[in-house]
C-alpha atoms as a PDB file:
ATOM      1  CA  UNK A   1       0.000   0.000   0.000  1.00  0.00           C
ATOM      2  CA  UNK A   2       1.247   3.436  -0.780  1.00  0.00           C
ATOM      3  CA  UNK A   3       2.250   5.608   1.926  1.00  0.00           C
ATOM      4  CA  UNK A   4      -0.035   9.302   1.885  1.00  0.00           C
ATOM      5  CA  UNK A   5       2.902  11.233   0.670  1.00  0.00           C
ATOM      6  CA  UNK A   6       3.515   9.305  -2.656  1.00  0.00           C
ATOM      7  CA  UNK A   7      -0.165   8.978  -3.108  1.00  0.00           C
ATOM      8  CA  UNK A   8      -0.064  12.502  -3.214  1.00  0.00           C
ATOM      9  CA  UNK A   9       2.354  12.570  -5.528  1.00  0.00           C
ATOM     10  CA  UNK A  10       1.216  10.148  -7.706  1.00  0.00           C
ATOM     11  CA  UNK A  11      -2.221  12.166  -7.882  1.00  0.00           C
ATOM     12  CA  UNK A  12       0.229  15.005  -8.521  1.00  0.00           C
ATOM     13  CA  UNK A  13       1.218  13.364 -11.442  1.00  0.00           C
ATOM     14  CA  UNK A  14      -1.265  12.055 -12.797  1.00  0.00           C
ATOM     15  CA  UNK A  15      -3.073  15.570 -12.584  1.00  0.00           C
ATOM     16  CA  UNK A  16      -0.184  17.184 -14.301  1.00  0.00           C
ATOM     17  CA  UNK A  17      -0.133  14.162 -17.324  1.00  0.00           C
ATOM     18  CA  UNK A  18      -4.081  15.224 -17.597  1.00  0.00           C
ATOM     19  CA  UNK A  19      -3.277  18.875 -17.986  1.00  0.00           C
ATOM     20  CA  UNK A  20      -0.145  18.125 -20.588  1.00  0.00           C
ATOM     21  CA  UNK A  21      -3.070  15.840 -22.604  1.00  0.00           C
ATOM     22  CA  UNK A  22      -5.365  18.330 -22.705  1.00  0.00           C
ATOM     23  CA  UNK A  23      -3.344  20.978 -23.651  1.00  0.00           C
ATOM     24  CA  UNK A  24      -1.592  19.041 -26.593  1.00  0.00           C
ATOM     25  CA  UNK A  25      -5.534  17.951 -27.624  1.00  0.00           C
ATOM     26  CA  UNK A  26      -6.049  21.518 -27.821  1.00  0.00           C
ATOM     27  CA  UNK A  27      -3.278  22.517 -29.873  1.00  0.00           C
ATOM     28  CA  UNK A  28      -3.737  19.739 -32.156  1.00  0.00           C
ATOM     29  CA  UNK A  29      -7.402  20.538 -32.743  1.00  0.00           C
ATOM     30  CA  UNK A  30      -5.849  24.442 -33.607  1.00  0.00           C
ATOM     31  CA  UNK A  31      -9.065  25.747 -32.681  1.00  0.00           C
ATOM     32  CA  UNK A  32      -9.257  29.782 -31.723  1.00  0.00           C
ATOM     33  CA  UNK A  33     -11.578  30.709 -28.892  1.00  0.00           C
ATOM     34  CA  UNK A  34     -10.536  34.259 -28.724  1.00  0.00           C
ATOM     35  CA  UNK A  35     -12.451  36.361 -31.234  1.00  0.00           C
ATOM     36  CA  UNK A  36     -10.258  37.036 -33.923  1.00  0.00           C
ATOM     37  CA  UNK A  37     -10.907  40.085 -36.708  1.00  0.00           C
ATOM     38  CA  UNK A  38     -11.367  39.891 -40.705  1.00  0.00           C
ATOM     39  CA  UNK A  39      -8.319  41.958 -41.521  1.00  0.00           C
ATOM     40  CA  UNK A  40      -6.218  39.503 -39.255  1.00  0.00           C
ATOM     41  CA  UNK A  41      -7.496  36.559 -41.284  1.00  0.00           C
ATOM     42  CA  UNK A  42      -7.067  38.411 -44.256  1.00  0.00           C
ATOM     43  CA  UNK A  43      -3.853  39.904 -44.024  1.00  0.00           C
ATOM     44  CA  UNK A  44      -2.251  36.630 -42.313  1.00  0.00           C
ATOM     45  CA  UNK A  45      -4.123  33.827 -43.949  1.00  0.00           C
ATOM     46  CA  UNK A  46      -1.939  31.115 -43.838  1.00  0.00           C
ATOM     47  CA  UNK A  47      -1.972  31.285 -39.893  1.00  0.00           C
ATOM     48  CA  UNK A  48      -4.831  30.555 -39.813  1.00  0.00           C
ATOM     49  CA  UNK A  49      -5.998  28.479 -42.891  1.00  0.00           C
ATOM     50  CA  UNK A  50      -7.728  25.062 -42.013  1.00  0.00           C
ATOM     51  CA  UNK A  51      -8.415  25.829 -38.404  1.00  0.00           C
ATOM     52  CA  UNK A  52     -11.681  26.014 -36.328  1.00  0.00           C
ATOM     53  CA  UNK A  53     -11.360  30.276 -35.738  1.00  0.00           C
ATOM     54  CA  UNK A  54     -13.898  32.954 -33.642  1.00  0.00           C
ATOM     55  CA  UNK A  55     -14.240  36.241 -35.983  1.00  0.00           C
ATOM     56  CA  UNK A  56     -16.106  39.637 -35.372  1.00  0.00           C
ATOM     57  CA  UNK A  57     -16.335  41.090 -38.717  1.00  0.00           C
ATOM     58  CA  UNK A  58     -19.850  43.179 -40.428  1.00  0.00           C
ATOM     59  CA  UNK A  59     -22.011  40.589 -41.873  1.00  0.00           C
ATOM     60  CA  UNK A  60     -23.566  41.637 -45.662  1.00  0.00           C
ATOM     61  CA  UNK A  61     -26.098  39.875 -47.337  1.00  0.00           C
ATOM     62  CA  UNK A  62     -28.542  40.595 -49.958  1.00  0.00           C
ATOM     63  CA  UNK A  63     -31.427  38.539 -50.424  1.00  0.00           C
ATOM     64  CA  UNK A  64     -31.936  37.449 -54.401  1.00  0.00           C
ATOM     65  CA  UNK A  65     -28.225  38.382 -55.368  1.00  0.00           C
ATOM     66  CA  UNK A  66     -26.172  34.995 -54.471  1.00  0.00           C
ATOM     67  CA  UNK A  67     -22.616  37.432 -55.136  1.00  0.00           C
ATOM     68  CA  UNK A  68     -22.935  38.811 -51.681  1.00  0.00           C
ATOM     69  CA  UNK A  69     -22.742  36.632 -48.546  1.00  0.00           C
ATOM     70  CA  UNK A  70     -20.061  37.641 -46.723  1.00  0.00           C
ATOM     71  CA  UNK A  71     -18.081  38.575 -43.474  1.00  0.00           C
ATOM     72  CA  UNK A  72     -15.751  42.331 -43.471  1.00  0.00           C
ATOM     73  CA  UNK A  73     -14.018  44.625 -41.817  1.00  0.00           C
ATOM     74  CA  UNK A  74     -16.868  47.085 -42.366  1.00  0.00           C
ATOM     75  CA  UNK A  75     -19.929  48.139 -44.483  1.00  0.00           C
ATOM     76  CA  UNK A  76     -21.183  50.902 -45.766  1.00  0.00           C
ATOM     77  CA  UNK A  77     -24.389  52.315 -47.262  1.00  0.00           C
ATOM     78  CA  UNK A  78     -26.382  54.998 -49.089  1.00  0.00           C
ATOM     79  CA  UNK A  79     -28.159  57.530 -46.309  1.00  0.00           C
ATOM     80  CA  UNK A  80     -30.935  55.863 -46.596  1.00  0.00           C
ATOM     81  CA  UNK A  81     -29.428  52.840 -45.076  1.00  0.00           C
ATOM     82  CA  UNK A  82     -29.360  51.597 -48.957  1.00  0.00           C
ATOM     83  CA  UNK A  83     -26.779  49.491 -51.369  1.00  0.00           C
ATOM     84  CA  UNK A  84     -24.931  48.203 -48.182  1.00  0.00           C
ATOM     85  CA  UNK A  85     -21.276  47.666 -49.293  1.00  0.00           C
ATOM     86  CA  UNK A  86     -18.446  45.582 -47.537  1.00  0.00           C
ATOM     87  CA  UNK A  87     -15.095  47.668 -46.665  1.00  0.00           C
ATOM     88  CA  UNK A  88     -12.113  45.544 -47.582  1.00  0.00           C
ATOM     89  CA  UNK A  89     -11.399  42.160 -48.742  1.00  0.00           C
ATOM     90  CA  UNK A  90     -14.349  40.005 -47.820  1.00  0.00           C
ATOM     91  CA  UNK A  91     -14.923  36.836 -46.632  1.00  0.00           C
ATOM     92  CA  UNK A  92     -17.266  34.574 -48.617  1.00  0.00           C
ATOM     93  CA  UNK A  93     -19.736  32.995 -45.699  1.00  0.00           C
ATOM     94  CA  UNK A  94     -21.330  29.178 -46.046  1.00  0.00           C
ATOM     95  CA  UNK A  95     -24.212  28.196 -43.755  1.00  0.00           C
ATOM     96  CA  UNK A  96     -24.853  31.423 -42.185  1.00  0.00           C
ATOM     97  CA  UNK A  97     -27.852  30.815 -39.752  1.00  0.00           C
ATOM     98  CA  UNK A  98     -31.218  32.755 -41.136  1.00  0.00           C
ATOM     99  CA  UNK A  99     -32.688  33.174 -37.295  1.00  0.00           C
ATOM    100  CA  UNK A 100     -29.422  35.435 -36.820  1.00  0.00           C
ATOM    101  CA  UNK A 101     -30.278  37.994 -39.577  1.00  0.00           C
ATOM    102  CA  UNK A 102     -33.525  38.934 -37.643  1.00  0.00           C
ATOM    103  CA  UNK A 103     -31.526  40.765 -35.448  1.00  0.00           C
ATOM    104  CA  UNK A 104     -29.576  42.800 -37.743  1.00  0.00           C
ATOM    105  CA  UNK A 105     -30.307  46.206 -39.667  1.00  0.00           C
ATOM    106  CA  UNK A 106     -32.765  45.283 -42.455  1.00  0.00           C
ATOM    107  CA  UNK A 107     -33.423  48.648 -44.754  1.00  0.00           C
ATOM    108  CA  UNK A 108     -35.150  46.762 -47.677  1.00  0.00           C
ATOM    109  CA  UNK A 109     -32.378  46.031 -50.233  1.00  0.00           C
ATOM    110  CA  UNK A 110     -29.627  44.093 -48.116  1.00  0.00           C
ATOM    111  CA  UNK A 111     -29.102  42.821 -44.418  1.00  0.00           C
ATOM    112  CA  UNK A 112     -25.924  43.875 -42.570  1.00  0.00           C
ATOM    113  CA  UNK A 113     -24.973  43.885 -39.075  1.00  0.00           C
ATOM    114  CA  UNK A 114     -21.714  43.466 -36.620  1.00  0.00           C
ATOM    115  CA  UNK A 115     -21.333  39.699 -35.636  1.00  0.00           C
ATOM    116  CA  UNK A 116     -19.534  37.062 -33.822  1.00  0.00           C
ATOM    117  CA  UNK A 117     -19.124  33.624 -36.347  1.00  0.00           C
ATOM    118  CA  UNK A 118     -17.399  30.707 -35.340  1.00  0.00           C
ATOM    119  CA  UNK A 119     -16.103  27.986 -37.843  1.00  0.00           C
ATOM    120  CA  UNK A 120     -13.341  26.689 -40.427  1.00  0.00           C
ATOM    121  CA  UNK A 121     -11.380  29.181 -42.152  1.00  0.00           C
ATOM    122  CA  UNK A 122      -9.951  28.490 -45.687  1.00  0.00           C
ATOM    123  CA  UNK A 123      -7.214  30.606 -48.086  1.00  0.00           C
ATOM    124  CA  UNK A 124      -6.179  30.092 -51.228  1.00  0.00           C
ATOM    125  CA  UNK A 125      -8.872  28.673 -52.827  1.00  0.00           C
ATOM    126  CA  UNK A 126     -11.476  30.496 -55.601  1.00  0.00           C
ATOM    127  CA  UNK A 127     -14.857  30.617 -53.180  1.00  0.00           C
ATOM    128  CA  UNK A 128     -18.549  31.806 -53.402  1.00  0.00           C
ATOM    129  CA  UNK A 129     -20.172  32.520 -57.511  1.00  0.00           C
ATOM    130  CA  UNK A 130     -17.938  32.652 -59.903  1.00  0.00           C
ATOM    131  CA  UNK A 131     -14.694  31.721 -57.526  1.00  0.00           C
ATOM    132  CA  UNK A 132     -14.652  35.058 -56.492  1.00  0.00           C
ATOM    133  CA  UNK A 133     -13.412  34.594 -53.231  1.00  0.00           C
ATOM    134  CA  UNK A 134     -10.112  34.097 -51.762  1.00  0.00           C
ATOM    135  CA  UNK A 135     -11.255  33.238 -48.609  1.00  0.00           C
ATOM    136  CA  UNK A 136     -13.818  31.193 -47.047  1.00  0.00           C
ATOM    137  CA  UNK A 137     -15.643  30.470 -43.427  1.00  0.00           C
ATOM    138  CA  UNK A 138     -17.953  27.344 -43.373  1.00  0.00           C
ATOM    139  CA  UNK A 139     -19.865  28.635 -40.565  1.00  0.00           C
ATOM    140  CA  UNK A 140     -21.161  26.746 -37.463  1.00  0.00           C
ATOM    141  CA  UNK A 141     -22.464  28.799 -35.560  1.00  0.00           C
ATOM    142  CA  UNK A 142     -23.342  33.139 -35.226  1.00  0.00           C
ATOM    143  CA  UNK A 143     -24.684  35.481 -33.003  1.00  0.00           C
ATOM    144  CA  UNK A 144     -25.158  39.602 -33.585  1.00  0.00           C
ATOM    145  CA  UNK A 145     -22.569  41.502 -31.664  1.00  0.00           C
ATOM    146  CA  UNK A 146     -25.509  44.428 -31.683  1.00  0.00           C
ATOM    147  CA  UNK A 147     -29.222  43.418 -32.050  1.00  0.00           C
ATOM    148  CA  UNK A 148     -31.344  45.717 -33.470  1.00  0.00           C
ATOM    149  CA  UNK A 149     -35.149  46.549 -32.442  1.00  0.00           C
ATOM    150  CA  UNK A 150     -37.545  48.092 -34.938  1.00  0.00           C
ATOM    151  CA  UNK A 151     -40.548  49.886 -33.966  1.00  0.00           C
ATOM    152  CA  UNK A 152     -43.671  49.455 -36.225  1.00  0.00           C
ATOM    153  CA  UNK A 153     -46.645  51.939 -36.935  1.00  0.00           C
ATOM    154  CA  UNK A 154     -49.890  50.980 -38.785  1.00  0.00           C
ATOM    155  CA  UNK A 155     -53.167  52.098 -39.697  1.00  0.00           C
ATOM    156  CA  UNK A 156     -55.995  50.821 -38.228  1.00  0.00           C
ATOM    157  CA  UNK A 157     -58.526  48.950 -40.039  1.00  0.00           C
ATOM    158  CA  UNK A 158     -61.963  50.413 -39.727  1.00  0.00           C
ATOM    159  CA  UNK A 159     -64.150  52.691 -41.727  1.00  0.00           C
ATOM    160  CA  UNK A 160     -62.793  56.202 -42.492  1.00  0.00           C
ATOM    161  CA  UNK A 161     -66.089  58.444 -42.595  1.00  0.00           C
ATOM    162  CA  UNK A 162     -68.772  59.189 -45.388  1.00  0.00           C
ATOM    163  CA  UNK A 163     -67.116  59.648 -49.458  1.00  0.00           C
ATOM    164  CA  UNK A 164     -63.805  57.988 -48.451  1.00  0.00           C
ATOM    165  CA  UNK A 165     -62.092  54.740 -48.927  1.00  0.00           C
ATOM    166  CA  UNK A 166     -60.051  52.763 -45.905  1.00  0.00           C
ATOM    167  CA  UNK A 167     -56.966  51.700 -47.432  1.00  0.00           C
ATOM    168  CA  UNK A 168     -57.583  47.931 -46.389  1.00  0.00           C
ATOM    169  CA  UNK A 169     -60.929  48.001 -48.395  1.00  0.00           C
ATOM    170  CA  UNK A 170     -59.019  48.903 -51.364  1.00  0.00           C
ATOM    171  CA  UNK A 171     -56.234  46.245 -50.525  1.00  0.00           C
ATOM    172  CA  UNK A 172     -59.205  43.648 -50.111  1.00  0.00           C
ATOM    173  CA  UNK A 173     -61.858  44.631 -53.108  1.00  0.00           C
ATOM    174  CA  UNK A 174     -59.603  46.607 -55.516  1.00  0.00           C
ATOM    175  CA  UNK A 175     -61.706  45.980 -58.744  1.00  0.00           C
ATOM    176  CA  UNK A 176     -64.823  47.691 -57.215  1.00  0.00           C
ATOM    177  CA  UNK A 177     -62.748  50.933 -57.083  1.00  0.00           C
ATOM    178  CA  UNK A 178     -60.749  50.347 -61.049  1.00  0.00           C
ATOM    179  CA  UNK A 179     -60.447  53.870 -62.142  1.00  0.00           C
ATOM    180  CA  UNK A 180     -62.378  55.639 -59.469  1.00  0.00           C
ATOM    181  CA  UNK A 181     -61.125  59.118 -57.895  1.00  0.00           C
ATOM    182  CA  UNK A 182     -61.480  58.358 -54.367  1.00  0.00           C
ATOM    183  CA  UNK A 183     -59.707  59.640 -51.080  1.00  0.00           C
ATOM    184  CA  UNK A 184     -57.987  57.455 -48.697  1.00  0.00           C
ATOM    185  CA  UNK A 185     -55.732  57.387 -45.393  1.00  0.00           C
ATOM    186  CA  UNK A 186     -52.339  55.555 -45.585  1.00  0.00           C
ATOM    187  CA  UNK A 187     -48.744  55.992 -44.925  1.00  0.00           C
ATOM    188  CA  UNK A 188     -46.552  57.378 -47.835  1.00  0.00           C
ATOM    189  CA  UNK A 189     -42.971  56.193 -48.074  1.00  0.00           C
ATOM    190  CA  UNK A 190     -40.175  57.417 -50.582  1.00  0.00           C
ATOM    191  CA  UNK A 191     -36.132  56.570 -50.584  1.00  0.00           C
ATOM    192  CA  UNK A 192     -35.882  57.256 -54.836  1.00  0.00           C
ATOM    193  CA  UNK A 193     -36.211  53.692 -54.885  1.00  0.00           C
ATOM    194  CA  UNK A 194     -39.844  52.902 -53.817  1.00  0.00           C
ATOM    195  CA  UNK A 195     -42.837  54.811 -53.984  1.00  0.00           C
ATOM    196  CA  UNK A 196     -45.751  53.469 -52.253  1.00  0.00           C
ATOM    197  CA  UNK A 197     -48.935  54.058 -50.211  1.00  0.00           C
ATOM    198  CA  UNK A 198     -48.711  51.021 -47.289  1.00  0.00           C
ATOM    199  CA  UNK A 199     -50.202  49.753 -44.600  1.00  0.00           C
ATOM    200  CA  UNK A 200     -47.525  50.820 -41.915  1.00  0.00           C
ATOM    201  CA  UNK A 201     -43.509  52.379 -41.327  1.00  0.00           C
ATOM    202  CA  UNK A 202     -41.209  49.885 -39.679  1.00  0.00           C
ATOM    203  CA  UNK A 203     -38.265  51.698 -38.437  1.00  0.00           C
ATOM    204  CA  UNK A 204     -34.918  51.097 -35.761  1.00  0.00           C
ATOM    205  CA  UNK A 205     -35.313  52.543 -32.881  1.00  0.00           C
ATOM    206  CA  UNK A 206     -33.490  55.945 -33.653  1.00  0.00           C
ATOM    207  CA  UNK A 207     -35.201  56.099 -36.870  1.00  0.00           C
ATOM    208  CA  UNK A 208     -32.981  54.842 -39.023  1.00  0.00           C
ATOM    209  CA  UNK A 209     -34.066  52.211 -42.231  1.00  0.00           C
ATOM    210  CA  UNK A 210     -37.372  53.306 -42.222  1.00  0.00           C
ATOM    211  CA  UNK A 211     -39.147  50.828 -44.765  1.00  0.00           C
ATOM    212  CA  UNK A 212     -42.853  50.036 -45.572  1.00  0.00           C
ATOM    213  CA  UNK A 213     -45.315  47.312 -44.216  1.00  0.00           C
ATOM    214  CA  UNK A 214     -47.916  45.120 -44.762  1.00  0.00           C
ATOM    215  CA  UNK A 215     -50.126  46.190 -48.219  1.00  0.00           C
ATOM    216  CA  UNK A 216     -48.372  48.573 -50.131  1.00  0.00           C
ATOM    217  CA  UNK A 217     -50.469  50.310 -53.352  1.00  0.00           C
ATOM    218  CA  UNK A 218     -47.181  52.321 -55.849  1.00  0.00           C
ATOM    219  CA  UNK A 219     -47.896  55.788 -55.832  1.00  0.00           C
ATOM    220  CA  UNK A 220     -47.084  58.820 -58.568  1.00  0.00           C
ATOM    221  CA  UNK A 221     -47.694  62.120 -58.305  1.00  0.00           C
ATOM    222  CA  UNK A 222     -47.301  62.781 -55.018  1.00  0.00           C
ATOM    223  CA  UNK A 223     -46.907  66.990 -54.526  1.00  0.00           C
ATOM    224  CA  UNK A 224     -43.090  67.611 -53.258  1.00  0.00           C
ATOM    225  CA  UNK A 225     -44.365  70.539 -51.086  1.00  0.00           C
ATOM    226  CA  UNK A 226     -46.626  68.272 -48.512  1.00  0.00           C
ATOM    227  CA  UNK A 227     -43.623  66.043 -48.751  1.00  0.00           C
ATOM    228  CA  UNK A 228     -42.111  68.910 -46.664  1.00  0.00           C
ATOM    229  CA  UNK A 229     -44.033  68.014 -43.414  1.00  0.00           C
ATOM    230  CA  UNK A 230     -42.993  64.734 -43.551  1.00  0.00           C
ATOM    231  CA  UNK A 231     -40.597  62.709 -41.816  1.00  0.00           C
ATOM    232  CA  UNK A 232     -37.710  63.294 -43.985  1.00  0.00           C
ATOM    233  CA  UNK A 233     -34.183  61.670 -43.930  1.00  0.00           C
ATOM    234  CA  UNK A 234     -30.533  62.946 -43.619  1.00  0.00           C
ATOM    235  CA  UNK A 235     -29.860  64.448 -47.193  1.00  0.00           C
ATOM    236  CA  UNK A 236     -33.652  63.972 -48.148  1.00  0.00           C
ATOM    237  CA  UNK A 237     -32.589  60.154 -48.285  1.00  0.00           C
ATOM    238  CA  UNK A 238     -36.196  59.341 -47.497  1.00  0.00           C
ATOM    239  CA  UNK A 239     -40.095  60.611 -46.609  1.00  0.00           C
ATOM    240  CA  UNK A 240     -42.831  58.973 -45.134  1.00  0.00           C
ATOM    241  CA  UNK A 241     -45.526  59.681 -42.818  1.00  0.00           C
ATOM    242  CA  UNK A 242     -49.610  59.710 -42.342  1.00  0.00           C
ATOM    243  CA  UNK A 243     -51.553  60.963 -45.183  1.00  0.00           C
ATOM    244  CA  UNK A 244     -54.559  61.456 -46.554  1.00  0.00           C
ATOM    245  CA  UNK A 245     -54.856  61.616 -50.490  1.00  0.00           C
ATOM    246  CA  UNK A 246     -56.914  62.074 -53.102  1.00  0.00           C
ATOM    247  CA  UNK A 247     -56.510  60.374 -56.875  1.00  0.00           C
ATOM    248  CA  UNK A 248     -57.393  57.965 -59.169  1.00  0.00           C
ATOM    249  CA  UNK A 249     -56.970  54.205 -58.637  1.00  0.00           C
ATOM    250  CA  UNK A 250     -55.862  51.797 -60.593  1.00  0.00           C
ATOM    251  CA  UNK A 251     -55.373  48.162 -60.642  1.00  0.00           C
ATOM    252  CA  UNK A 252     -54.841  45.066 -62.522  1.00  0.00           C
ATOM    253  CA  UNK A 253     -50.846  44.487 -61.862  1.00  0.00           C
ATOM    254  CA  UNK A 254     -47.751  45.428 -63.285  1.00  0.00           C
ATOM    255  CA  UNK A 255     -46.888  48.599 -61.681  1.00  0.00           C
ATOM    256  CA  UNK A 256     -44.530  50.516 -60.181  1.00  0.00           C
ATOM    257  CA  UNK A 257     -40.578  49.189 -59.977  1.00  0.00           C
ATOM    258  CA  UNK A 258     -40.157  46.057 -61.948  1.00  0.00           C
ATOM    259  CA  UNK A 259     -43.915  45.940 -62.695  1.00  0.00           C
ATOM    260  CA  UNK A 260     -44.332  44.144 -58.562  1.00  0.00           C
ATOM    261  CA  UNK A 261     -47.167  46.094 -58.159  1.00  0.00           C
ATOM    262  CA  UNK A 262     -50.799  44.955 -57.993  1.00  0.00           C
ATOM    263  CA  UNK A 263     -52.295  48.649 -58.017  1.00  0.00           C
ATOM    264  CA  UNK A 264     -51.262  52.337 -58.486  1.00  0.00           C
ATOM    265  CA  UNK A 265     -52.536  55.482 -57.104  1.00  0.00           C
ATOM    266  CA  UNK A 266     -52.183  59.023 -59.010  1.00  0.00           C
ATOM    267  CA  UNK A 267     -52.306  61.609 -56.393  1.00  0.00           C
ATOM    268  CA  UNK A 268     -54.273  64.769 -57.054  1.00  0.00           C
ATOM    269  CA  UNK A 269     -54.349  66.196 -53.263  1.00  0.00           C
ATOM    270  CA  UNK A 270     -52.227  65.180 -50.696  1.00  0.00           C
ATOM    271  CA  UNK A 271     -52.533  66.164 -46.599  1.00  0.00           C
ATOM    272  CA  UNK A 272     -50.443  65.437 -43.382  1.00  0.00           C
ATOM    273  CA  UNK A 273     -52.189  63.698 -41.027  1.00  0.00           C
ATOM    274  CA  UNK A 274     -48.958  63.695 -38.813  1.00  0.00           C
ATOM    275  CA  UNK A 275     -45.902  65.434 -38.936  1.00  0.00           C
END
């Protein structure tokens, strides 16, 4: 039987072995817990290259263009919160998870945010459409570094008063109004991209990437000057706010930008409702 002082040391050892194995486990696995960033990938790929890695970069994506997936340094945008752009070499991105995006700013065109990714890092190779792509990060897993919260306004559905036309009873019957003039409540929204009478604003909490929800009717027309007592953006980037207009409707589809609308409204008369 062993004495207590070399069982002691023999659990000494034994703890110190365990410690050496895990360590050398570890290093062998080349896995980095500590969050690396994209321009240290980038400018030191080869350090890097096959291993499990942690990366804060500025996620870009934009839905229906399968060029941009990626991880950067940056991004940048349009005032409007627009034609989001990564800054620097990018990362191509594989299995990005969708839940993440939710949290992440969302101004109509693109999604882009600040995250945390974990997974393997490649260089050298031609990545993404088209082999575009030096660089690639098979992702396992992602969380937002900064969630963002949007705050949503909407009409109310109920029955706006004698010779006027709720919004959601032209949204639900449009053929009983083809070609009427008629006067309705709704919110207007305009970022020189998209011009449309909807159903509600969804914006970030400062106000930023305003962007229009639920039914939207494409608008023309509307009078600049009432555009004034708006909500208007840095630069006049955007406008939107509570109206009330009068025009002629029109339905039957292919309006507006790329013909995606289902109706169009020409305004004669246009009013604040809020400023």
């Amino acid at each position: 039987m062993l004495r207590p002082f070399w069982r002691a040391t023999l659990l000494l050892l034994i703890l110190l072995l365990s410690l050496l194995f895990l360590a050398t486990c570890a290093n062998n696995r080349t896995t980095f817990a500590t969050p690396l960033y994209v321009q240290q990938l980038t400018t030191k790929p080869d350090d890097y290259n096959g291993r499990e890695v942690t990366v804060d970069g500025a996620y870009v994506w934009r839905p229906g263009d399968p060029s941009l997936a990626v991880l950067a340094v940056g991004v940048s945008t349009l005032d409007n919160g627009l034609d989001a752009q990564p800054i620097g070499e990018p990362i191509w991105l594989e299995g990005f998870p969708a839940e993440v995006t939710e949290h992440l700013h969302r101004p109509g065109d693109s999604v882009y945010g600040f995250v945390r990714v974990r997974g393997r890092f490649e260089a050298g190779g031609n990545y993404g459409p088209g082999g575009a792509y030096r660089f690639l990060l098979t992702v396992s897993s992602a969380e937002p570094i900064e969630r963002i919260r949007r705050i949503e306004q909407r009409l109310t559905d109920r029955p706006l008063g004698p010779d006027k036309v709720s919004f959601f009873e032209l949204l639900r019957n449009p053929q009983q109004y083809q070609g009427q003039r008629i006067t309705t409540q709704a919110y207007y929204f305009w970022n020189s991209v998209i011009y449309v009478l909807a159903e509600g604003i969804s914006t970030e909490e400062d106000g930023a990437s305003p962007q229009p929800i639920g039914g939207t009717i494409w608008v023309e027309q509307f009078p600049p000057d009432q555009s004034a007592a708006l909500t208007i953006g840095p630069n006049n980037s955007f406008v939107w706010g509570l109206v009330e207009v009068t025009g002629t409707f029109q339905t039957g589809g292919g309006f507006g930008r790329d013909g995606a609308y289902q109706s169009i409204f020409f305004v004669e008369s246009a009013r604040p409702l809020q400023p």
